[in-house]
PDB file of N, CA and C in Angstrom:
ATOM      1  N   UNK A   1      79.414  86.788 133.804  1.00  0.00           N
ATOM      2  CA  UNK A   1      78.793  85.493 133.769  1.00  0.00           C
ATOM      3  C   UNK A   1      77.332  85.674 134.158  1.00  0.00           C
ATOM      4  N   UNK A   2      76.510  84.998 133.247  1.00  0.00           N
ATOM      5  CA  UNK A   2      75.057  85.154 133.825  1.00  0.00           C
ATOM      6  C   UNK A   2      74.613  83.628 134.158  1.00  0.00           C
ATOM      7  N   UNK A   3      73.773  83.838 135.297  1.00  0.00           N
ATOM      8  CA  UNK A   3      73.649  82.474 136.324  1.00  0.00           C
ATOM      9  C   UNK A   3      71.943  82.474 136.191  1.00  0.00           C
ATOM     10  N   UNK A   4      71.177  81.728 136.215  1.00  0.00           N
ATOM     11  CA  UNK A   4      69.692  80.999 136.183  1.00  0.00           C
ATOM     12  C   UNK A   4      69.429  80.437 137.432  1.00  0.00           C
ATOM     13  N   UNK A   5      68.128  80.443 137.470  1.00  0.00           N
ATOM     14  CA  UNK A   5      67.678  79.347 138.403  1.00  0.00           C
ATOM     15  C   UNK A   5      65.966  79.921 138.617  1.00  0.00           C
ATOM     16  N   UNK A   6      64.830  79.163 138.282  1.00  0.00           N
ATOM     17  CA  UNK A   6      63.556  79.310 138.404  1.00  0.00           C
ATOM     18  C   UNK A   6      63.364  79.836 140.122  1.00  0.00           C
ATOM     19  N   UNK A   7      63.783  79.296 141.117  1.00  0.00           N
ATOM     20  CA  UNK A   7      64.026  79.673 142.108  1.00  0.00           C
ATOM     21  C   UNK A   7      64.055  81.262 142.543  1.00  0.00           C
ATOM     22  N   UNK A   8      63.426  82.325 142.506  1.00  0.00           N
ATOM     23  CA  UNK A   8      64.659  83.909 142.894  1.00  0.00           C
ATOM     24  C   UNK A   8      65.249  83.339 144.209  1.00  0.00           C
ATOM     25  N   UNK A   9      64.148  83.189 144.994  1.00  0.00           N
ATOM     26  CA  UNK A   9      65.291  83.478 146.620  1.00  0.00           C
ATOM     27  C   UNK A   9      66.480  82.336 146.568  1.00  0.00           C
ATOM     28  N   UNK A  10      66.407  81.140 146.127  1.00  0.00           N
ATOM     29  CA  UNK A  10      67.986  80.056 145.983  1.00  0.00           C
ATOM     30  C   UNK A  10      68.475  81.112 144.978  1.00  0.00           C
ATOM     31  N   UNK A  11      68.446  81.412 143.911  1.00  0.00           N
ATOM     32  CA  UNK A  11      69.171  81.940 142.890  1.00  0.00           C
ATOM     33  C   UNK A  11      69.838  83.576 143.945  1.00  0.00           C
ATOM     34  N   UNK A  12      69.154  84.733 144.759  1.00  0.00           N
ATOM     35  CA  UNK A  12      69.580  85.232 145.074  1.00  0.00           C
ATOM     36  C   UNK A  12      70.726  85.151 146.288  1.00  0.00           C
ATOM     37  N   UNK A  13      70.313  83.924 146.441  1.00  0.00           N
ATOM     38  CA  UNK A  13      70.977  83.849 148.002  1.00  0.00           C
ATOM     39  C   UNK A  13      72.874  83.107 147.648  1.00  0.00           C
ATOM     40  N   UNK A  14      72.464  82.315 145.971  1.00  0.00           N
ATOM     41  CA  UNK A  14      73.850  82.077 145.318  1.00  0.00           C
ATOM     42  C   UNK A  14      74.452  83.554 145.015  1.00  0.00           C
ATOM     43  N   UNK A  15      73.969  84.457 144.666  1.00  0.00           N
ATOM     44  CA  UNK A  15      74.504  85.408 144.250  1.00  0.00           C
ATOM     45  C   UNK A  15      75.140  86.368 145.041  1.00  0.00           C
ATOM     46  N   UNK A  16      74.032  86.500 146.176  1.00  0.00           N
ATOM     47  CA  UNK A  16      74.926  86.904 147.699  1.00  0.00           C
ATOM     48  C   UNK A  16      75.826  86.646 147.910  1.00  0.00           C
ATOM     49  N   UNK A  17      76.340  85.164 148.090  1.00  0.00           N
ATOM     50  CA  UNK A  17      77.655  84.224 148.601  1.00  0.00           C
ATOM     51  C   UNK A  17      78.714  84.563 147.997  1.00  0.00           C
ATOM     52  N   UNK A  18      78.111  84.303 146.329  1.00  0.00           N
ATOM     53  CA  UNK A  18      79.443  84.498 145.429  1.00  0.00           C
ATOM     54  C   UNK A  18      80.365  86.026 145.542  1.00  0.00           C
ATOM     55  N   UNK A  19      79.153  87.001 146.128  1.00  0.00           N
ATOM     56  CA  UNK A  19      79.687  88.464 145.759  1.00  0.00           C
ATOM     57  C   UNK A  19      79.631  88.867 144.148  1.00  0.00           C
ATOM     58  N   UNK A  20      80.561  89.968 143.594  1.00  0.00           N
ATOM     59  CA  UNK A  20      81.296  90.288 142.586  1.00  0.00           C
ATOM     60  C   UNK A  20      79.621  90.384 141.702  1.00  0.00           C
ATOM     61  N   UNK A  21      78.867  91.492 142.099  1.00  0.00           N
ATOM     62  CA  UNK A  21      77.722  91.683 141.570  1.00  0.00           C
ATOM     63  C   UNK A  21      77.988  92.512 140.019  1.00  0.00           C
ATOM     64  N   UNK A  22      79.437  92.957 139.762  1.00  0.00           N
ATOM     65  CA  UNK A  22      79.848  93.750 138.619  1.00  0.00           C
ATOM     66  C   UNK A  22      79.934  92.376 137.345  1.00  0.00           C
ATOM     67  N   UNK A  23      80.585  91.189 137.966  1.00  0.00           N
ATOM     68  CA  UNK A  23      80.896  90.252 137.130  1.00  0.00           C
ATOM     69  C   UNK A  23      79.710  89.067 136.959  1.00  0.00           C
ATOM     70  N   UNK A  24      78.432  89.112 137.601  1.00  0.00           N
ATOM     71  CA  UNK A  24      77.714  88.752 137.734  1.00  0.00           C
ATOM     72  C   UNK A  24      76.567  89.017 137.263  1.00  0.00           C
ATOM     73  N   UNK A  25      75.520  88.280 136.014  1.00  0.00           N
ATOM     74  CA  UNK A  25      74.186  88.744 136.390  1.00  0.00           C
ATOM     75  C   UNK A  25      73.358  87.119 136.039  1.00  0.00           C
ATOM     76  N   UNK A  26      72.318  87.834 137.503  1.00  0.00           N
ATOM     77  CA  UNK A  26      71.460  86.131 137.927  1.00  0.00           C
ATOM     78  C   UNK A  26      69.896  87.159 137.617  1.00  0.00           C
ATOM     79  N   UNK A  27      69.369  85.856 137.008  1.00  0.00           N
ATOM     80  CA  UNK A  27      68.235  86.381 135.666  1.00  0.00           C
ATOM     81  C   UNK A  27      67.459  84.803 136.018  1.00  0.00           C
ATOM     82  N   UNK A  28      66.282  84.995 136.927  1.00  0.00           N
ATOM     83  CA  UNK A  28      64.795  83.935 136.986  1.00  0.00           C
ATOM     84  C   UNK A  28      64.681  83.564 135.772  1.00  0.00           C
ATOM     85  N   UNK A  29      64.939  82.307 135.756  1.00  0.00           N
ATOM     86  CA  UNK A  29      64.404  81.754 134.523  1.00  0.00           C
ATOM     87  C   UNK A  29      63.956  80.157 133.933  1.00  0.00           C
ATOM     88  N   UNK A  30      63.212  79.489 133.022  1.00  0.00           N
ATOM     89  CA  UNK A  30      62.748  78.006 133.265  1.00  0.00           C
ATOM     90  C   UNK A  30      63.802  77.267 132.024  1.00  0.00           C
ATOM     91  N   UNK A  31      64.800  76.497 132.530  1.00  0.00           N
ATOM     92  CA  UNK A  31      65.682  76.006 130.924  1.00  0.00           C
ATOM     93  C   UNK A  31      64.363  75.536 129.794  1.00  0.00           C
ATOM     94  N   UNK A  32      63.315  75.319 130.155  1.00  0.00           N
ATOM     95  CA  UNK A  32      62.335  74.555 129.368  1.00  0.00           C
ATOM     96  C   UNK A  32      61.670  75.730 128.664  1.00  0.00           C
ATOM     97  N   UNK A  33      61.437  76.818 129.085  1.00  0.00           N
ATOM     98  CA  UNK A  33      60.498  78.067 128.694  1.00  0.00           C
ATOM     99  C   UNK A  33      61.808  78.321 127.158  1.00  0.00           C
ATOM    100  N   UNK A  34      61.174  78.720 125.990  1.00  0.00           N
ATOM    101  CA  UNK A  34      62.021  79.291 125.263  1.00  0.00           C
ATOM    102  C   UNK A  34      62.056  80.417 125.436  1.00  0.00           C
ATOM    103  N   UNK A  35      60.857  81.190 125.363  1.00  0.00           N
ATOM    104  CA  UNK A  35      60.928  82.414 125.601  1.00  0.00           C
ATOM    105  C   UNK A  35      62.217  82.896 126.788  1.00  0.00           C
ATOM    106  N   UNK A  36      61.763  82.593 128.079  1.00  0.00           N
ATOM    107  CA  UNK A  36      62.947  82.701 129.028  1.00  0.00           C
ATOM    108  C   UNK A  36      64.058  82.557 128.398  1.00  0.00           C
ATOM    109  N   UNK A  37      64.713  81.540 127.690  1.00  0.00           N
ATOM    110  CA  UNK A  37      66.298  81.218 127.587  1.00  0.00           C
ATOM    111  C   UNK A  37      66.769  82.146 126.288  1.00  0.00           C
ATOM    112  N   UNK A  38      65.520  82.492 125.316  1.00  0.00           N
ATOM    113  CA  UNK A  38      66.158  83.701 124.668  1.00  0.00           C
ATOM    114  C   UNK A  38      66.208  85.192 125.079  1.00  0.00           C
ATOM    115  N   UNK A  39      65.307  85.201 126.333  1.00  0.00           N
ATOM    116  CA  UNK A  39      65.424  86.737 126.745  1.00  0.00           C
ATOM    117  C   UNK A  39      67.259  86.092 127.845  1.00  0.00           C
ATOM    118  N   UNK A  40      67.286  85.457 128.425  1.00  0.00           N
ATOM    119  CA  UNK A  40      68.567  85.275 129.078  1.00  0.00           C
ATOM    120  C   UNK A  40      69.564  85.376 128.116  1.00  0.00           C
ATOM    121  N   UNK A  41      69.710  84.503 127.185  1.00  0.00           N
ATOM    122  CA  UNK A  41      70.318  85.249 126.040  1.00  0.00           C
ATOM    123  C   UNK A  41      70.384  86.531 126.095  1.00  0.00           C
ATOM    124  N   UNK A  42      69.873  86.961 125.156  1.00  0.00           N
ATOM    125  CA  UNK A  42      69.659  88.528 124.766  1.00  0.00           C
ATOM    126  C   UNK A  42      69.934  89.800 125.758  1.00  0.00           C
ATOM    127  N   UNK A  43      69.513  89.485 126.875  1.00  0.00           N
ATOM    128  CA  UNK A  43      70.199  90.459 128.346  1.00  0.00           C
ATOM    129  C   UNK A  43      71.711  89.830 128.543  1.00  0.00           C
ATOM    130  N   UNK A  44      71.796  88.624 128.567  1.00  0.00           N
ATOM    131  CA  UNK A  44      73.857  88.515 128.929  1.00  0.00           C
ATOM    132  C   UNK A  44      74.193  89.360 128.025  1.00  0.00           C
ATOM    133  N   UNK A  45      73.963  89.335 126.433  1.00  0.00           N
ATOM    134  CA  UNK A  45      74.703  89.721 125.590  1.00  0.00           C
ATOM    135  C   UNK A  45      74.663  91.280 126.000  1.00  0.00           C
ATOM    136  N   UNK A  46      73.546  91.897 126.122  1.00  0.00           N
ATOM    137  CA  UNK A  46      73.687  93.652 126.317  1.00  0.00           C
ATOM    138  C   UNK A  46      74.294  93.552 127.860  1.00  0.00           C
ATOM    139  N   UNK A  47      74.451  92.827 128.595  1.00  0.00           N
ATOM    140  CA  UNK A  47      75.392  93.235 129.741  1.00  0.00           C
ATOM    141  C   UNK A  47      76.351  93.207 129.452  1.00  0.00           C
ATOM    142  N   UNK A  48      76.717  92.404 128.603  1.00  0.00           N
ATOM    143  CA  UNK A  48      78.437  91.840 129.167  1.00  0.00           C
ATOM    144  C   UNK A  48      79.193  92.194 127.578  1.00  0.00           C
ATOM    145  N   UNK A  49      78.131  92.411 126.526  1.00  0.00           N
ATOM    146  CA  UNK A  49      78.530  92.745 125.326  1.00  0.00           C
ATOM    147  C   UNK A  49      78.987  91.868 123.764  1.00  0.00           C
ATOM    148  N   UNK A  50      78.713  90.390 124.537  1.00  0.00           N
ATOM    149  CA  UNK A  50      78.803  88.816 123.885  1.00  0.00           C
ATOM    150  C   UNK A  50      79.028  87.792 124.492  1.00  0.00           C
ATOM    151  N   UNK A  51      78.638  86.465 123.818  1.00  0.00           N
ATOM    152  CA  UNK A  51      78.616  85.582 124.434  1.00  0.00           C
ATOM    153  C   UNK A  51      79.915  84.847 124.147  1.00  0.00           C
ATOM    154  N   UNK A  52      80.370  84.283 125.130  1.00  0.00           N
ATOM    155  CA  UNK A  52      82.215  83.588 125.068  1.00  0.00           C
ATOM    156  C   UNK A  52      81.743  82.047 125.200  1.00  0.00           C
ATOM    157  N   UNK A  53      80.499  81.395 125.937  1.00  0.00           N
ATOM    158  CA  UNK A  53      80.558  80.014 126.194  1.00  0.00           C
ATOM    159  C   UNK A  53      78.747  80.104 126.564  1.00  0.00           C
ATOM    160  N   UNK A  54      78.633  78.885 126.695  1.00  0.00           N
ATOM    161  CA  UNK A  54      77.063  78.512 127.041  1.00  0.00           C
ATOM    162  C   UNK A  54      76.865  76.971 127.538  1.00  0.00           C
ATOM    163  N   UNK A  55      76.444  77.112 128.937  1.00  0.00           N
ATOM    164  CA  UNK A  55      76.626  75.921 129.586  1.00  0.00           C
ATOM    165  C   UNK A  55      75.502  75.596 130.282  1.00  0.00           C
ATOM    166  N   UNK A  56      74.639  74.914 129.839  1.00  0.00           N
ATOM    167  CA  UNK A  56      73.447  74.147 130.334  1.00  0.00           C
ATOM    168  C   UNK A  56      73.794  73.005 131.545  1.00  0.00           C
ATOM    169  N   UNK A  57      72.894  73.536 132.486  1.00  0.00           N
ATOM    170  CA  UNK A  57      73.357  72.643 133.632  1.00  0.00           C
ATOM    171  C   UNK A  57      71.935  72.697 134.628  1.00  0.00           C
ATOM    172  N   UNK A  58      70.835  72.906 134.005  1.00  0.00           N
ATOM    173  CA  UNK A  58      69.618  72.745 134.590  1.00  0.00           C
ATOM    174  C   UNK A  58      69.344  71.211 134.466  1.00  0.00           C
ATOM    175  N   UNK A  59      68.822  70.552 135.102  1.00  0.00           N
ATOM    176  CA  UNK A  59      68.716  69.376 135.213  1.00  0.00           C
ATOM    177  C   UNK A  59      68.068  68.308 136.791  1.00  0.00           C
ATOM    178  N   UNK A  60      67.069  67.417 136.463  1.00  0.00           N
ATOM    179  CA  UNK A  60      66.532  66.828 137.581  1.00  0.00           C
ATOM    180  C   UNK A  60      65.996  64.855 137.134  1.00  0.00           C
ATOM    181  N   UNK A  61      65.953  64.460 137.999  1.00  0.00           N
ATOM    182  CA  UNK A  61      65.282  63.196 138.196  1.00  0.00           C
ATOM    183  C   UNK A  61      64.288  62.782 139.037  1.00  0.00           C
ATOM    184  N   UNK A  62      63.234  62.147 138.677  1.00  0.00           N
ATOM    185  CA  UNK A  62      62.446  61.701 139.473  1.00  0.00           C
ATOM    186  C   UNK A  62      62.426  60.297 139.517  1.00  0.00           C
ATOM    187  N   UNK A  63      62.577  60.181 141.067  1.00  0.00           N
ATOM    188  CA  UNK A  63      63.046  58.819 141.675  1.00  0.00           C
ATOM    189  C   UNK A  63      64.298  58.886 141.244  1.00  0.00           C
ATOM    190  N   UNK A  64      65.063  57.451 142.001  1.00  0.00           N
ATOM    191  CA  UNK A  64      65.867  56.575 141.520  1.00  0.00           C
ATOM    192  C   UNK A  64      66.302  56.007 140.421  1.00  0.00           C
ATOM    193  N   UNK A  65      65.300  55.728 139.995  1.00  0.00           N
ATOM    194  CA  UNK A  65      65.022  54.614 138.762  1.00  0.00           C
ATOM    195  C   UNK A  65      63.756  55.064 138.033  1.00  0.00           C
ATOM    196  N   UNK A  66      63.758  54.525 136.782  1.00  0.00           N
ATOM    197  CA  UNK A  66      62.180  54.177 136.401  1.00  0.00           C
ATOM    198  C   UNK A  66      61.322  53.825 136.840  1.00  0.00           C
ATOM    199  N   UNK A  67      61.329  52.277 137.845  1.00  0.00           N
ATOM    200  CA  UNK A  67      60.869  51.586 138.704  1.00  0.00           C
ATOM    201  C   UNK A  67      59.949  52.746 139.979  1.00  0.00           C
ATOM    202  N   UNK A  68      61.393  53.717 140.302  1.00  0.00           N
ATOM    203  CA  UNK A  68      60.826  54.368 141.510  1.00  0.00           C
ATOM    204  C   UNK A  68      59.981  55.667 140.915  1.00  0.00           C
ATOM    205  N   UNK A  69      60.695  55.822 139.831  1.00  0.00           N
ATOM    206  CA  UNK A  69      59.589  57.183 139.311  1.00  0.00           C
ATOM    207  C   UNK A  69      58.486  57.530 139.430  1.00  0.00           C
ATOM    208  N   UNK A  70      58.323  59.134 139.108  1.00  0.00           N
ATOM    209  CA  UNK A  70      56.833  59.602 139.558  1.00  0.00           C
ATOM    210  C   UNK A  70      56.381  59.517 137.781  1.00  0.00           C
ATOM    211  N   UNK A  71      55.422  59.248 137.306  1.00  0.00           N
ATOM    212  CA  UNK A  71      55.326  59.075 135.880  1.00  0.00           C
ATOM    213  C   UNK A  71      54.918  61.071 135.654  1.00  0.00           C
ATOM    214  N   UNK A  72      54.245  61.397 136.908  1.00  0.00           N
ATOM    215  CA  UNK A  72      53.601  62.654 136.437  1.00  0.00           C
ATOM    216  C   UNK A  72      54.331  63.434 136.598  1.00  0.00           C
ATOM    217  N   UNK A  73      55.740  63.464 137.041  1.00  0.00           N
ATOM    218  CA  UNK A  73      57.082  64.583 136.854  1.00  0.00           C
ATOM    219  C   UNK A  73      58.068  64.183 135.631  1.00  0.00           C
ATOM    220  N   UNK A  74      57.643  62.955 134.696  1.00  0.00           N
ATOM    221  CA  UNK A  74      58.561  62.803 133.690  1.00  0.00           C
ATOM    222  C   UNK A  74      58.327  63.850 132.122  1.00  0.00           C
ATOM    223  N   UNK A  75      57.223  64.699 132.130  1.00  0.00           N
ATOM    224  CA  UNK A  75      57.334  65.364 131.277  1.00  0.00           C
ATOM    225  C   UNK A  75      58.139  66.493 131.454  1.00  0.00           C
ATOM    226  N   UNK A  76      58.412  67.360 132.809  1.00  0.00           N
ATOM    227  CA  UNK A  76      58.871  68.041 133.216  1.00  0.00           C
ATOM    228  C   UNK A  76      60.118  67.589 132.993  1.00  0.00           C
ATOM    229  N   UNK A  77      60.617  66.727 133.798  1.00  0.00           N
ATOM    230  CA  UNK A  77      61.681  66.105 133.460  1.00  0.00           C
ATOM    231  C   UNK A  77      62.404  66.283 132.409  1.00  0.00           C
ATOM    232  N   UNK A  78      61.926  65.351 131.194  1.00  0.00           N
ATOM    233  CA  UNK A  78      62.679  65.559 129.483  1.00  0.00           C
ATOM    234  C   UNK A  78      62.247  67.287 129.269  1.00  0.00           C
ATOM    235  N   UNK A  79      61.331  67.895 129.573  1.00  0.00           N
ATOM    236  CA  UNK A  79      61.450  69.323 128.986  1.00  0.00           C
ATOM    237  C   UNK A  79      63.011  69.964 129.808  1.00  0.00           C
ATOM    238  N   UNK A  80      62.994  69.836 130.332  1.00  0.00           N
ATOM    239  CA  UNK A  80      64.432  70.652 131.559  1.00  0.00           C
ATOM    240  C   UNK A  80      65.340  69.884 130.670  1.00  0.00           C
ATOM    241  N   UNK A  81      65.285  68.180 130.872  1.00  0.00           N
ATOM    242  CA  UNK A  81      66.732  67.910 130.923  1.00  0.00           C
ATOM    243  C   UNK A  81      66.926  67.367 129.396  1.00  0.00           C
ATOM    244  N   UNK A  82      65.867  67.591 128.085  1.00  0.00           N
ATOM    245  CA  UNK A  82      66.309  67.435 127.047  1.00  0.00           C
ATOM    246  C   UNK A  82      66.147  68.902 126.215  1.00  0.00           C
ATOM    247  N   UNK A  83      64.657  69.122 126.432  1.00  0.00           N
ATOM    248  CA  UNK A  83      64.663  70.274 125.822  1.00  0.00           C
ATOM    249  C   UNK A  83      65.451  71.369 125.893  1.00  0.00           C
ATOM    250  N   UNK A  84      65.442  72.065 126.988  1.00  0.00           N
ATOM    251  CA  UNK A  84      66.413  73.134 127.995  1.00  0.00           C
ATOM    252  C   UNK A  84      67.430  73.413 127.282  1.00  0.00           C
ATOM    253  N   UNK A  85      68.279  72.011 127.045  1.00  0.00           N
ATOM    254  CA  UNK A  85      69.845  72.740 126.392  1.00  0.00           C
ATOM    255  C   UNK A  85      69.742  72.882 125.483  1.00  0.00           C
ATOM    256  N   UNK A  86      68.673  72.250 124.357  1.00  0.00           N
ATOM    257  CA  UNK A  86      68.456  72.344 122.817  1.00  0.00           C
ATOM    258  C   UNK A  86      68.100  73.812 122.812  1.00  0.00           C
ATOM    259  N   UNK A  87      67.006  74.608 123.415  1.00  0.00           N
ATOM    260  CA  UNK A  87      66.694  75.981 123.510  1.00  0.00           C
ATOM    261  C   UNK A  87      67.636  76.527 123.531  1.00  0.00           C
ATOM    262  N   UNK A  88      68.979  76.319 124.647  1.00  0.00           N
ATOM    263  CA  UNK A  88      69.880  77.274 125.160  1.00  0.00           C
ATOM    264  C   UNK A  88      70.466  77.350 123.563  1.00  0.00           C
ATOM    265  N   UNK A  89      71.672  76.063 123.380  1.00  0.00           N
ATOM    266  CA  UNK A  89      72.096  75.892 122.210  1.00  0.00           C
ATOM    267  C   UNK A  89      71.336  76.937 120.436  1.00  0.00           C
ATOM    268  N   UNK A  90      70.138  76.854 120.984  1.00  0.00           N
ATOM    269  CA  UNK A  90      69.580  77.130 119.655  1.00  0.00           C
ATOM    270  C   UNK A  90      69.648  78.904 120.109  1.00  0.00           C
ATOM    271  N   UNK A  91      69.353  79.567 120.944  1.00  0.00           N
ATOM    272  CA  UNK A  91      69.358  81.465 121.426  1.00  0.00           C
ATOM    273  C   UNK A  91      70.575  81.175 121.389  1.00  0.00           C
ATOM    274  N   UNK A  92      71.950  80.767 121.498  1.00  0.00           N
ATOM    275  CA  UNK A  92      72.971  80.609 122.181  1.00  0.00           C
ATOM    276  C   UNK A  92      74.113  80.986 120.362  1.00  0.00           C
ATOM    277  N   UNK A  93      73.808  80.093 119.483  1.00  0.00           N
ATOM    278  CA  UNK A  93      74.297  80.018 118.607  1.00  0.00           C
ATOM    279  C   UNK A  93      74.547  80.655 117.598  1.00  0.00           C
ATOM    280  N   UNK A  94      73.921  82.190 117.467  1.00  0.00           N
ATOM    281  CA  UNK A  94      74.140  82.814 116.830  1.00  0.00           C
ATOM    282  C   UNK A  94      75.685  83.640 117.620  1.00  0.00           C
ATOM    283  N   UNK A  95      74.938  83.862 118.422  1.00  0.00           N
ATOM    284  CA  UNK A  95      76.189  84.635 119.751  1.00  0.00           C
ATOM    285  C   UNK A  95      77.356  84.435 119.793  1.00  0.00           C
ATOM    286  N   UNK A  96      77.894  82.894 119.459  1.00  0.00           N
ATOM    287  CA  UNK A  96      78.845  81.461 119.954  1.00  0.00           C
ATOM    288  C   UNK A  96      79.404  82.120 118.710  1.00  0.00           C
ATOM    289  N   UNK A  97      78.990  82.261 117.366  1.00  0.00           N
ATOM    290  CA  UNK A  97      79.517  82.027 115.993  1.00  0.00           C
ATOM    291  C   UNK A  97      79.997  83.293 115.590  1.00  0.00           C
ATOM    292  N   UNK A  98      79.613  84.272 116.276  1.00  0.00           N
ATOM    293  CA  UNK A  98      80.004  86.207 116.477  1.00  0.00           C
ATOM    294  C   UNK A  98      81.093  86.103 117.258  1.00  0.00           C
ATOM    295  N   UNK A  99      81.446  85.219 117.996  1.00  0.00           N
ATOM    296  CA  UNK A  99      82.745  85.813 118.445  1.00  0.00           C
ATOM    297  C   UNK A  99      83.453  84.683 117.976  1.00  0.00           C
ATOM    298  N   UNK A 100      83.632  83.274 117.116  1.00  0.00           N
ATOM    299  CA  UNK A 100      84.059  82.353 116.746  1.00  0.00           C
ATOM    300  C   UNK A 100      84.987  81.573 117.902  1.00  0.00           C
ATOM    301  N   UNK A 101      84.146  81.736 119.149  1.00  0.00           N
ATOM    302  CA  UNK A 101      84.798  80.643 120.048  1.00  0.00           C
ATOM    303  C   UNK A 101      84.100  79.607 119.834  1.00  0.00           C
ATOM    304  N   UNK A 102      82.693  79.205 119.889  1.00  0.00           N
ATOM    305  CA  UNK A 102      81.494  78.304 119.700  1.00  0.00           C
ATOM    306  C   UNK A 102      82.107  77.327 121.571  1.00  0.00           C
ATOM    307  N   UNK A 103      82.014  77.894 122.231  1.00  0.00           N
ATOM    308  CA  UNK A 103      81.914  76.838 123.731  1.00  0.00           C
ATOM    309  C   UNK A 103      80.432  76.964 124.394  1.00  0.00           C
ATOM    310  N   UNK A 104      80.419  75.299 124.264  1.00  0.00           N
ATOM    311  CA  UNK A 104      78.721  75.153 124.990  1.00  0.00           C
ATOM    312  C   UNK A 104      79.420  74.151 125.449  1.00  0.00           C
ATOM    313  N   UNK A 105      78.194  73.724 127.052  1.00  0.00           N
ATOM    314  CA  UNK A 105      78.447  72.407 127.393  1.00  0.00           C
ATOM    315  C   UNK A 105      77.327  72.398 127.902  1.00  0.00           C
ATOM    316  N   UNK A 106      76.938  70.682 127.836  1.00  0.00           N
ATOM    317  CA  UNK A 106      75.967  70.435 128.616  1.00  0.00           C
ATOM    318  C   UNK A 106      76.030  69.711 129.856  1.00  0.00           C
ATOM    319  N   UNK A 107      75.842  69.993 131.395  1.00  0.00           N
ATOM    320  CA  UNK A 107      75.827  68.753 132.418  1.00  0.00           C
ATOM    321  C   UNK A 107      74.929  68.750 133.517  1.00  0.00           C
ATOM    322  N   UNK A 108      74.444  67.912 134.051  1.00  0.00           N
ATOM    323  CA  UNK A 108      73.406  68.057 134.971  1.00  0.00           C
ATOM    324  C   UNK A 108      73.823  66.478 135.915  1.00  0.00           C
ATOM    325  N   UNK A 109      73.350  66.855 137.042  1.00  0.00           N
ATOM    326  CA  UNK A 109      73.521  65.843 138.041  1.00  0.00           C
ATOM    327  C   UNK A 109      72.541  64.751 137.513  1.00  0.00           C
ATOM    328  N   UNK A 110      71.436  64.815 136.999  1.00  0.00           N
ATOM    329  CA  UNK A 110      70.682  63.919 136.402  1.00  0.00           C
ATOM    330  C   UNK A 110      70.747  63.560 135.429  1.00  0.00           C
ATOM    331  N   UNK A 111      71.591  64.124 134.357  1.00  0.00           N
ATOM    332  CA  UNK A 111      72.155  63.616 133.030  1.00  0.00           C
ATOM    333  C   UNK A 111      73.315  62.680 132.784  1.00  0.00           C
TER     334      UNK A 111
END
């Protein structure tokens, strides 16, 4: 399983906890950057040898509401929490259709 997070030290410190560094690889990366989500791509696949599923779960809100929102974190925003999985989905789909499982999901606490 390969795990994300723009973060290294949160992303390493999940990886610590979990253990099982054989079944594991955690790879810095921005769901919004394409570049990033096709090199994450492209390294799961030479680790692990193909892709079985693809699950987008980067995701954020600013404020509460609209009302409470920051207007100058809403581009960030739709890039993570719209763009992000369209990228993943799009590096993701050739992979999905090579082994004819095709499992993606998308979820985010802000979605």
């Amino acid at each position: 399983m390969a795990v994300t997070g723009r973060n290294e030290s949160k992303l390493k410190a999940f990886l610590d906890e979990a253990g099982h560094s054989d079944l594991l690889l955690g790879l810095v990366a921005d769901a919004a950057d394409r570049q990033a989500t096709e090199s994450v791509v492209t390294r799961t696949v030479e680790r692990f040898g193909a892709l079985d599923a693809a699950v987008a779960n980067a995701g954020f809100m600013s404020g509460d509401s609209i009302g409470a929102g920051d207007p100058t974190q809403w581009s960030p925003m739709v890039l993570t929490n719209v763009l992000g999985p369209a990228l993943l989905a799009h590096a993701a789909l050739p992979h999905l259709e090579a082994t004819r499982i095709h499992n993606s999901a998308n979820t985010s606490e802000a979605s």
